[in-house]
C-alpha atoms as a PDB file:
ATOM      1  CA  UNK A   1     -69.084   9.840 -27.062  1.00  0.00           C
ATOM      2  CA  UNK A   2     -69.854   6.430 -28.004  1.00  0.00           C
ATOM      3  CA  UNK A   3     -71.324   4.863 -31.410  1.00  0.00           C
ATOM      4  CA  UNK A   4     -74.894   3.459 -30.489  1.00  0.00           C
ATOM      5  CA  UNK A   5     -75.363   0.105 -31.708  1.00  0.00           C
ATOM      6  CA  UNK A   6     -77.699   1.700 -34.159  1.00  0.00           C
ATOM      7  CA  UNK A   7     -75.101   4.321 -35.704  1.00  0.00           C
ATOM      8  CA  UNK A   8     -72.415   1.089 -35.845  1.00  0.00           C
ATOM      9  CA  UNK A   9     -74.666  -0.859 -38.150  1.00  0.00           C
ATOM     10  CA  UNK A  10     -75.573   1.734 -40.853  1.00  0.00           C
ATOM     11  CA  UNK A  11     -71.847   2.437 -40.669  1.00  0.00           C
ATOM     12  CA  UNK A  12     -71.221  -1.303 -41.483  1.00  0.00           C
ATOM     13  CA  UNK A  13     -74.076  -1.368 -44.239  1.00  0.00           C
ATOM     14  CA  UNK A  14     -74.585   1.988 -45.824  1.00  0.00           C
ATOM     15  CA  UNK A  15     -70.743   2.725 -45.383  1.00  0.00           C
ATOM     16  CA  UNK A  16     -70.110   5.863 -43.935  1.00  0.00           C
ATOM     17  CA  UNK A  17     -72.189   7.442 -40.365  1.00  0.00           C
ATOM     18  CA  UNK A  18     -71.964  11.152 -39.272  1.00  0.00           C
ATOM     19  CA  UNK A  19     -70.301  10.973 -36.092  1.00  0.00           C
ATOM     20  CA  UNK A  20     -71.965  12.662 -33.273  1.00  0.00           C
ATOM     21  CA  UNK A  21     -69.301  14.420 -31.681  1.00  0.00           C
ATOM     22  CA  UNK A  22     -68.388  17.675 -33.615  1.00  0.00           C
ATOM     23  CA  UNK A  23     -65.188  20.114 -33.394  1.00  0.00           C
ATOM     24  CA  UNK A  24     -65.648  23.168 -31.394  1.00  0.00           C
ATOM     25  CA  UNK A  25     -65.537  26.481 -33.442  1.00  0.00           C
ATOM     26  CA  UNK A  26     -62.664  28.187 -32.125  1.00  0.00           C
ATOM     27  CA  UNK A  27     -61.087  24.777 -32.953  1.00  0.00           C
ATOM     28  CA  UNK A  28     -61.802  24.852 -36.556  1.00  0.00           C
ATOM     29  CA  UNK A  29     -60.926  28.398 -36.822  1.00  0.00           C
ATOM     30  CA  UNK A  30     -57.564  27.842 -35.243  1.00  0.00           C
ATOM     31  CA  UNK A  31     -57.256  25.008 -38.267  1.00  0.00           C
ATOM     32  CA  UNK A  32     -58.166  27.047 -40.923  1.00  0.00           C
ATOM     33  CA  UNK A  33     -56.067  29.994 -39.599  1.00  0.00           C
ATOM     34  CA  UNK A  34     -53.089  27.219 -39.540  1.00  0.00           C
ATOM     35  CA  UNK A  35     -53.737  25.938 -42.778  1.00  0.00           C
ATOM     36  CA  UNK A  36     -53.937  29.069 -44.412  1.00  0.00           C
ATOM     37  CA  UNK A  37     -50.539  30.546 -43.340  1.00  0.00           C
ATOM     38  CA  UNK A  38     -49.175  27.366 -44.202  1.00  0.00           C
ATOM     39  CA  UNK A  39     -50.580  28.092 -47.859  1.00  0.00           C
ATOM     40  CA  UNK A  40     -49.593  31.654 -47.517  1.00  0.00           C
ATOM     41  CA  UNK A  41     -46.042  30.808 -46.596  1.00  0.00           C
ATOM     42  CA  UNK A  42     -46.174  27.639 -49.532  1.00  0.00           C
ATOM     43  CA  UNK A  43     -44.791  24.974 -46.579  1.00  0.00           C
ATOM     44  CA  UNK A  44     -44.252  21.719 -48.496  1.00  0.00           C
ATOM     45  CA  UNK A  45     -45.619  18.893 -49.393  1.00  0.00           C
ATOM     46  CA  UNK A  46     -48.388  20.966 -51.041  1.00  0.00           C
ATOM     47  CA  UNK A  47     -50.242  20.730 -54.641  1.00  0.00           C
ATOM     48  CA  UNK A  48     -51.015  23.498 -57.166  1.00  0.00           C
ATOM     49  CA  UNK A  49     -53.460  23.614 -59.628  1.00  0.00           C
ATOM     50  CA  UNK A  50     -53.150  25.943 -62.143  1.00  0.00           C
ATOM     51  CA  UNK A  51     -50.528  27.548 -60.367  1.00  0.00           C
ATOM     52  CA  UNK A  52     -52.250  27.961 -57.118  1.00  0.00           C
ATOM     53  CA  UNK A  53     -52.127  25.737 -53.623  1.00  0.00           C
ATOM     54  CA  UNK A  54     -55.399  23.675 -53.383  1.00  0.00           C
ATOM     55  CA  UNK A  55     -54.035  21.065 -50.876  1.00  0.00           C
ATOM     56  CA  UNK A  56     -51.391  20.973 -48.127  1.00  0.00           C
ATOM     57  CA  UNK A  57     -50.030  17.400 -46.722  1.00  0.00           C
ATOM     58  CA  UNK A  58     -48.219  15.655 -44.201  1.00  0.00           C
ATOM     59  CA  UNK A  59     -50.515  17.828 -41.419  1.00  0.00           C
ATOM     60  CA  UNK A  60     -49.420  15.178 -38.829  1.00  0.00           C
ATOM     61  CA  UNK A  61     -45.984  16.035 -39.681  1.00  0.00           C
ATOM     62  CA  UNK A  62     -46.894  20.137 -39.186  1.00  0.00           C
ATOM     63  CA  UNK A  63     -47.128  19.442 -35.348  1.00  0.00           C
ATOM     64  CA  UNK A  64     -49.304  21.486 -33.307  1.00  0.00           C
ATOM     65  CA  UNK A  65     -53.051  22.381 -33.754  1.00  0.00           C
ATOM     66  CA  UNK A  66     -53.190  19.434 -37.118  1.00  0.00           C
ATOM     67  CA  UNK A  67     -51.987  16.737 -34.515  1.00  0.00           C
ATOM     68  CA  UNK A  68     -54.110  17.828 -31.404  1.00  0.00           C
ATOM     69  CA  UNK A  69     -56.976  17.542 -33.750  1.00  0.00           C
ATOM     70  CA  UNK A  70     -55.799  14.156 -35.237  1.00  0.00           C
ATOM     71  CA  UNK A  71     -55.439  12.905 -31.525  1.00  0.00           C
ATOM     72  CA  UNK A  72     -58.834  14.645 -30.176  1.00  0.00           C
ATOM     73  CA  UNK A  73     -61.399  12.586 -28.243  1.00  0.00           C
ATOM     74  CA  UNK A  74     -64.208  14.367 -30.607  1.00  0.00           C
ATOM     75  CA  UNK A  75     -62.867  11.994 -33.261  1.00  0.00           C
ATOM     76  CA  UNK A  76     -61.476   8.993 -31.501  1.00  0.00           C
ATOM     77  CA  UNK A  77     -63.691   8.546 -29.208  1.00  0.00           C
ATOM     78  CA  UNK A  78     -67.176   7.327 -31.268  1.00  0.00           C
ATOM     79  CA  UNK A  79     -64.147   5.796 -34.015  1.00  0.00           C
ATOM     80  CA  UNK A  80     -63.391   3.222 -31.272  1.00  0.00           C
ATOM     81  CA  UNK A  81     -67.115   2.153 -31.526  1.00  0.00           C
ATOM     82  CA  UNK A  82     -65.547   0.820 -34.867  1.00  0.00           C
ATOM     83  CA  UNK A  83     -61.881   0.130 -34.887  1.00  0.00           C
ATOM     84  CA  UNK A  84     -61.896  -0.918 -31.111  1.00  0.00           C
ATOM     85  CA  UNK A  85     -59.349   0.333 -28.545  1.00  0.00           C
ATOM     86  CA  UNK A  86     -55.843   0.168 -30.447  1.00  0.00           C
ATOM     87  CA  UNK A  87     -56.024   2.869 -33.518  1.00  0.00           C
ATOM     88  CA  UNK A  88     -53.410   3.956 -35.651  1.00  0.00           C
ATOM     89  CA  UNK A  89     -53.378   6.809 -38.002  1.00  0.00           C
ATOM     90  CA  UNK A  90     -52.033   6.625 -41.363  1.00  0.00           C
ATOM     91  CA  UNK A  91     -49.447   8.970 -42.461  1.00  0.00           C
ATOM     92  CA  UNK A  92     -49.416   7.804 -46.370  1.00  0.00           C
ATOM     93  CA  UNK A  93     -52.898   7.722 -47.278  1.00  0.00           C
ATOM     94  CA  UNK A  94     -55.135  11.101 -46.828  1.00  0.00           C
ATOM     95  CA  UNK A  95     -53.234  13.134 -43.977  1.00  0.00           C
ATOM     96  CA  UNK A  96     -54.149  16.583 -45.809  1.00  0.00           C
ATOM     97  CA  UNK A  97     -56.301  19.321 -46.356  1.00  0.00           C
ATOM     98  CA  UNK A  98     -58.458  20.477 -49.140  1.00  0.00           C
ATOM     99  CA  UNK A  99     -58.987  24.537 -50.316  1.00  0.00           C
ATOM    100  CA  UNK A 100     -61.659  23.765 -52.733  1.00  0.00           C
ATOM    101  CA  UNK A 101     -62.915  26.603 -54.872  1.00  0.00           C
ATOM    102  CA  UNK A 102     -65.169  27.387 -58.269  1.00  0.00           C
ATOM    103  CA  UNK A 103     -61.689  26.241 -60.262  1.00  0.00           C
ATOM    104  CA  UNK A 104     -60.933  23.186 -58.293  1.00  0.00           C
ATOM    105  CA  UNK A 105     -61.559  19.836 -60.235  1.00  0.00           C
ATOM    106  CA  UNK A 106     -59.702  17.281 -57.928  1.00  0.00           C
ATOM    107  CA  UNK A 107     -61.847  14.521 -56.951  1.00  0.00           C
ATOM    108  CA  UNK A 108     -64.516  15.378 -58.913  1.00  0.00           C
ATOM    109  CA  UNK A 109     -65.235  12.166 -60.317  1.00  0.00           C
ATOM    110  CA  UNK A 110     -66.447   9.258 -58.379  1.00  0.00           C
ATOM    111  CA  UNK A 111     -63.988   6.750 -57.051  1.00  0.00           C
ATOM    112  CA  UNK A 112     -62.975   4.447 -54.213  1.00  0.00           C
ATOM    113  CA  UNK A 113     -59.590   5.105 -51.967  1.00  0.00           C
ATOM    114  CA  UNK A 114     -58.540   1.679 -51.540  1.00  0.00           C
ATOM    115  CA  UNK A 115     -59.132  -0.658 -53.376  1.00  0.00           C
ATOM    116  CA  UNK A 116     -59.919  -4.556 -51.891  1.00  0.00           C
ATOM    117  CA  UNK A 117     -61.930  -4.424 -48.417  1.00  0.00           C
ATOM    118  CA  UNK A 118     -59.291  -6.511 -46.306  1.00  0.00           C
ATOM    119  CA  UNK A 119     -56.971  -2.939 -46.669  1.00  0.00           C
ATOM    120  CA  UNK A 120     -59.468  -1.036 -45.916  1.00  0.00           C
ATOM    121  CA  UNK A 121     -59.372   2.208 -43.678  1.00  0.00           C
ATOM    122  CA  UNK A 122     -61.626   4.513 -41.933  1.00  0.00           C
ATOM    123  CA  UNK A 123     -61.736   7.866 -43.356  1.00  0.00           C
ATOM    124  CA  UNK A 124     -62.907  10.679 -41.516  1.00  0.00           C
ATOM    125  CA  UNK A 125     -63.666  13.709 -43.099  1.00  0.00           C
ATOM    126  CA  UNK A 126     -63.188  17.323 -40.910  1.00  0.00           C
ATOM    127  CA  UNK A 127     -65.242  20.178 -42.201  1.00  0.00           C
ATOM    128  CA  UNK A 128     -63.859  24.097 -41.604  1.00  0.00           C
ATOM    129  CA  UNK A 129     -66.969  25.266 -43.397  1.00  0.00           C
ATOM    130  CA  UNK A 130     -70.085  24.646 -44.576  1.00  0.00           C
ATOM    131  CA  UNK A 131     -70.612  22.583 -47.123  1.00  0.00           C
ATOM    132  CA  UNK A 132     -73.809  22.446 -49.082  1.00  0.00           C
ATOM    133  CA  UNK A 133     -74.888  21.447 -52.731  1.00  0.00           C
ATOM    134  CA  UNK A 134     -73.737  24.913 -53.794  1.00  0.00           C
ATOM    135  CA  UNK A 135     -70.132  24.988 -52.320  1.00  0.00           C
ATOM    136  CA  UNK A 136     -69.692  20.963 -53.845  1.00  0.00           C
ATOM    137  CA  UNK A 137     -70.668  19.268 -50.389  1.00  0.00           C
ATOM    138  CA  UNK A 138     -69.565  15.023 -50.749  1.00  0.00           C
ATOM    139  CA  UNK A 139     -71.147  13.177 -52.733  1.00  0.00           C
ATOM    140  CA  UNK A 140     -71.337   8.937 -51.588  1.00  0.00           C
ATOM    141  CA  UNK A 141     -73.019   5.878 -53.204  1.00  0.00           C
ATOM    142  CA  UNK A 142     -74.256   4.022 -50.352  1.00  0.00           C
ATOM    143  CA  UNK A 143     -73.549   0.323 -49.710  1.00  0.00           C
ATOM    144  CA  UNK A 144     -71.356   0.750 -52.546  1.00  0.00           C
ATOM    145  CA  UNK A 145     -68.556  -0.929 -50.318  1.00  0.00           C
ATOM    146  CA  UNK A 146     -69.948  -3.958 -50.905  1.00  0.00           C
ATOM    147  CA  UNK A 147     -69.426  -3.958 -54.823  1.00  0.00           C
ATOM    148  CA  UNK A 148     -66.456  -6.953 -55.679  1.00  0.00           C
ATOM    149  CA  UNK A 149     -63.251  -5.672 -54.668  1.00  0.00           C
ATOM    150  CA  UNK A 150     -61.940  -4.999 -57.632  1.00  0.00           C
ATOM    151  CA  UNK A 151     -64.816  -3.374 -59.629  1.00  0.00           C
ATOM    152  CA  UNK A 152     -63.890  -0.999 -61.789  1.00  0.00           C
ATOM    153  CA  UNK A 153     -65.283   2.548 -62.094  1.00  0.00           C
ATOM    154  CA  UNK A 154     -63.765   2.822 -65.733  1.00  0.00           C
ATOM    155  CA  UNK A 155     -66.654   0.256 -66.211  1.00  0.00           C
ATOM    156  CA  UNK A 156     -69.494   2.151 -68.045  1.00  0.00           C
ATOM    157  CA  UNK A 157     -72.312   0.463 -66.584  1.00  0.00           C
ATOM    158  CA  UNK A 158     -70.842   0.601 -63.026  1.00  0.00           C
ATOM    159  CA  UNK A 159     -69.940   4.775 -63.556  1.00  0.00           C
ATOM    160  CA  UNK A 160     -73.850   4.818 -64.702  1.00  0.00           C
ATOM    161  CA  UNK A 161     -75.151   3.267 -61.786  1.00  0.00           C
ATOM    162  CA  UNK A 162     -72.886   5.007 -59.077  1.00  0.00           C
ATOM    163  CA  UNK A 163     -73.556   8.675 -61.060  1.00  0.00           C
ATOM    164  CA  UNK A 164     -77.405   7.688 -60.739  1.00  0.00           C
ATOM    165  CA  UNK A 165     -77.125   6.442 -57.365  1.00  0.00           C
ATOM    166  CA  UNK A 166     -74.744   8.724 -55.580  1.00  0.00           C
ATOM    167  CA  UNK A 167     -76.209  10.643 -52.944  1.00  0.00           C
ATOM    168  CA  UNK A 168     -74.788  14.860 -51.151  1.00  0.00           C
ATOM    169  CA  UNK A 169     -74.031  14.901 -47.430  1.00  0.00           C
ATOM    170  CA  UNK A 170     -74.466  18.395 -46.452  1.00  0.00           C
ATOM    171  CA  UNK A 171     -71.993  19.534 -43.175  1.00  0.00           C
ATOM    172  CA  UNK A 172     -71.789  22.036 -40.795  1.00  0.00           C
ATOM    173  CA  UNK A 173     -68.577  23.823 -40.188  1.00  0.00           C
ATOM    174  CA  UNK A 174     -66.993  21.043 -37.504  1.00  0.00           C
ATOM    175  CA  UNK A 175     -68.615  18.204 -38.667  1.00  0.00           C
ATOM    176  CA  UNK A 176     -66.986  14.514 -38.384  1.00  0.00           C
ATOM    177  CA  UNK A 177     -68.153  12.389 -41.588  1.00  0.00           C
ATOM    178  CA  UNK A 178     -66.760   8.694 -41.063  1.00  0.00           C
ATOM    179  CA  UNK A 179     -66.452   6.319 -44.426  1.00  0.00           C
ATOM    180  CA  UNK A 180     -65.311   3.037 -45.376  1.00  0.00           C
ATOM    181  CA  UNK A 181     -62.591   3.834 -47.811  1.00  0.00           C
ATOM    182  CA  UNK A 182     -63.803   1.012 -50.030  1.00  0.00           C
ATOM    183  CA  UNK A 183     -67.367   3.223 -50.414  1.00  0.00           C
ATOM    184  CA  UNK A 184     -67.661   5.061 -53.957  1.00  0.00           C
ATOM    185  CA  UNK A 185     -67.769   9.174 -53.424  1.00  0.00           C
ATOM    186  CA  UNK A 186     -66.522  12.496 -54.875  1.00  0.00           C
ATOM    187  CA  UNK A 187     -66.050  15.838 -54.030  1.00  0.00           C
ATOM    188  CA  UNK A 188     -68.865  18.208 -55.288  1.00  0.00           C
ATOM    189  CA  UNK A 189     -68.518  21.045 -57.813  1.00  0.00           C
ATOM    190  CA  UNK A 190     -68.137  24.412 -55.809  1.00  0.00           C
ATOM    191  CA  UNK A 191     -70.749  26.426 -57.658  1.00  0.00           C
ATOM    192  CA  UNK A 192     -70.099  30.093 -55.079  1.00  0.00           C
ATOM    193  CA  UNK A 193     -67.240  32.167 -55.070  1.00  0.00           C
ATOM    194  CA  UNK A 194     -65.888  31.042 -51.946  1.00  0.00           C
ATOM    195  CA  UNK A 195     -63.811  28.733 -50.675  1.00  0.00           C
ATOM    196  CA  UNK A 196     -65.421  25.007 -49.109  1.00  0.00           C
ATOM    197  CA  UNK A 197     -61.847  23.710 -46.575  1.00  0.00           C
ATOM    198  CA  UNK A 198     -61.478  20.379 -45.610  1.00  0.00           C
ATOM    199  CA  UNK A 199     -58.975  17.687 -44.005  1.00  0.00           C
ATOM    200  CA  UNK A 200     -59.178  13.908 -44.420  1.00  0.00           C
ATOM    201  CA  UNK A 201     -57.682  11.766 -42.410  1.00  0.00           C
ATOM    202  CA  UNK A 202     -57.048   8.166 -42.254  1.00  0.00           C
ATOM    203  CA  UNK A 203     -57.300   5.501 -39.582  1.00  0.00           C
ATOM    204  CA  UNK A 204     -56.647   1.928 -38.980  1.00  0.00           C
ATOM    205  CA  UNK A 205     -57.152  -0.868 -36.061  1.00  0.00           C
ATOM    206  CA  UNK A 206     -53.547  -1.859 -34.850  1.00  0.00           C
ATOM    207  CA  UNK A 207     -51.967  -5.163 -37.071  1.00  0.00           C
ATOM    208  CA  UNK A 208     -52.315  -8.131 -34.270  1.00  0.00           C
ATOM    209  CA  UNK A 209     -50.345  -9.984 -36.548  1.00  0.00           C
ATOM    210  CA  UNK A 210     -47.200  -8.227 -37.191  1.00  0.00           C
ATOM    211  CA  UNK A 211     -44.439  -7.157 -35.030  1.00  0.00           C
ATOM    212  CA  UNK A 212     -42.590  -4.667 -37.084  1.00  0.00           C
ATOM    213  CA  UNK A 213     -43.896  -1.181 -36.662  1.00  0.00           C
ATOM    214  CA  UNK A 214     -45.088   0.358 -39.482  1.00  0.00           C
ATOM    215  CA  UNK A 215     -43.252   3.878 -39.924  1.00  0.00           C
ATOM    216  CA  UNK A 216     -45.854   4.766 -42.120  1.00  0.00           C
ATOM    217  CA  UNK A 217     -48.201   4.733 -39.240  1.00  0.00           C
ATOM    218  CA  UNK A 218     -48.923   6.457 -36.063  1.00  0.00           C
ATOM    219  CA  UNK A 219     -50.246   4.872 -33.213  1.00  0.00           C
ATOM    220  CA  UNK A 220     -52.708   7.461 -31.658  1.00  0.00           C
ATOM    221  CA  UNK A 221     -54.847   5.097 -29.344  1.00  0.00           C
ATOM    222  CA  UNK A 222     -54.272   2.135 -26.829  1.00  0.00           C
ATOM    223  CA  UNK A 223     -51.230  -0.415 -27.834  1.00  0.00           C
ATOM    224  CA  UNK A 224     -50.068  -2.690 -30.367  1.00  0.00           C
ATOM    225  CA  UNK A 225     -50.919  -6.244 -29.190  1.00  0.00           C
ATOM    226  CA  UNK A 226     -49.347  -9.258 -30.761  1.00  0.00           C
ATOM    227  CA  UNK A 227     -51.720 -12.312 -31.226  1.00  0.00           C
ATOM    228  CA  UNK A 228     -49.982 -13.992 -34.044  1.00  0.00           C
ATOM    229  CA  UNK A 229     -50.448 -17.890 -33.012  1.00  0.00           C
ATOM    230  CA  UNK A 230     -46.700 -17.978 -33.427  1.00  0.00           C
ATOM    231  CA  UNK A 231     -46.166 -16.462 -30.153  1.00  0.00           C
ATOM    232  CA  UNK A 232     -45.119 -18.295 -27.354  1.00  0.00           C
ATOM    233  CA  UNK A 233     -47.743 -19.552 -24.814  1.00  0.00           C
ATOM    234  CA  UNK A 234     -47.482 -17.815 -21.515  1.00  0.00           C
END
């Protein structure tokens, strides 16, 4: 399913859209179950936080049900709408998943993934559960994309007005949330005694202007077209 013009423009000016595709179920319990024997069996890259496993990464490298998901029209298709035909997915950036519970405190505090708009990507977040203001659901400051470039966030006055400003995003269990990496967010506090799981993962149009493939990228969609004007006329 396509972006409507409509969805395409609030992506563009608010900075993120809910996509309107979403995963199946027995998809995103064949994910969880996945991520969670990775975490049981402690298959690196992972982090710990006080001792325990709150993230696993590298899920592209994992194979299997992480890279049929990566690859799956539900995403790619209504991503198109905004990257066009030729996608690539980032391996360095994002590629993980999240175990967030009561004692997690990563990405708490608001903040932007990249960090000038011409290296931007699209992030698209894939939620195993629900998340709601209780379990720490995102949090995003829209049109904050926008902001200069290189704004900082250790700024008071710009922390003050992205704290006031900053708005939840409640998701179902399969939802696809799409932002502009430059956009200001966080992750929520989990308030519940269970767990809130989530993967981001990271996507780019294809470089028309190198010729060196990046190994540090994936491409998942269409080709890699050249239009440097350094290339010979045909």
């Amino acid at each position: 399913m396509e972006l409507t013009p409509q969805e395409i423009q609030l992506f563009r000016h608010n900075g993120f859209v809910k996509l309107p595709t979403q995963l199946p179920m027995d998809r995103v319990e064949a994910l969880k179950a996945a991520a969670l024997k990775d975490m049981a069996e402690v298959v690196e890259p992972v982090a710990r936080q006080n001792g325990r496993i709150i993230r696993i990464s590298a899920i592209w490298e994992r194979g299997g049900i992480f890279r049929e998901t990566i690859t799956c029209d539900e995403i790619l298709n209504p991503l198109e709408s905004i990257l066009g035909p030729n996608i690539e997915f980032v391996l360095n950036r994002h590629n993980h998943i999240y175990l967030r519970d009561a004692g997690s405190t990563h990405s708490l505090d608001l903040h932007r993934d990249v960090r000038h708009w011409s290296r931007t990507i699209a992030t698209v977040l894939v939620y195993l559960e629900d998340t709601n203001l209780e379990n720490g659901c995102t949090r995003v400051v829209p049109g904050s994309h926008h902001l200069p470039a290189f704004a900082s966030l250790k700024d008071e006055e710009i922390q003050q007005i992205a704290a006031n400003q900053a708005i939840p995003l409640p998701m179902p269990a399969g939802g696809l949330l799409a932002i502009d990496s430059m956009i200001i967010h966080s992750a929520g506090v989990n308030r519940t005694d269970r767990t809130r799981m989530s993967i981001t993962l990271g996507y780019h149009s294809t470089d028309e202007l190198s010729l060196d493939e990046n190994p540090r990228k994936v491409l998942v969609r269409g080709e890699r077209p050249y239009r440097g004007n350094d290339k010979p006329r045909e």
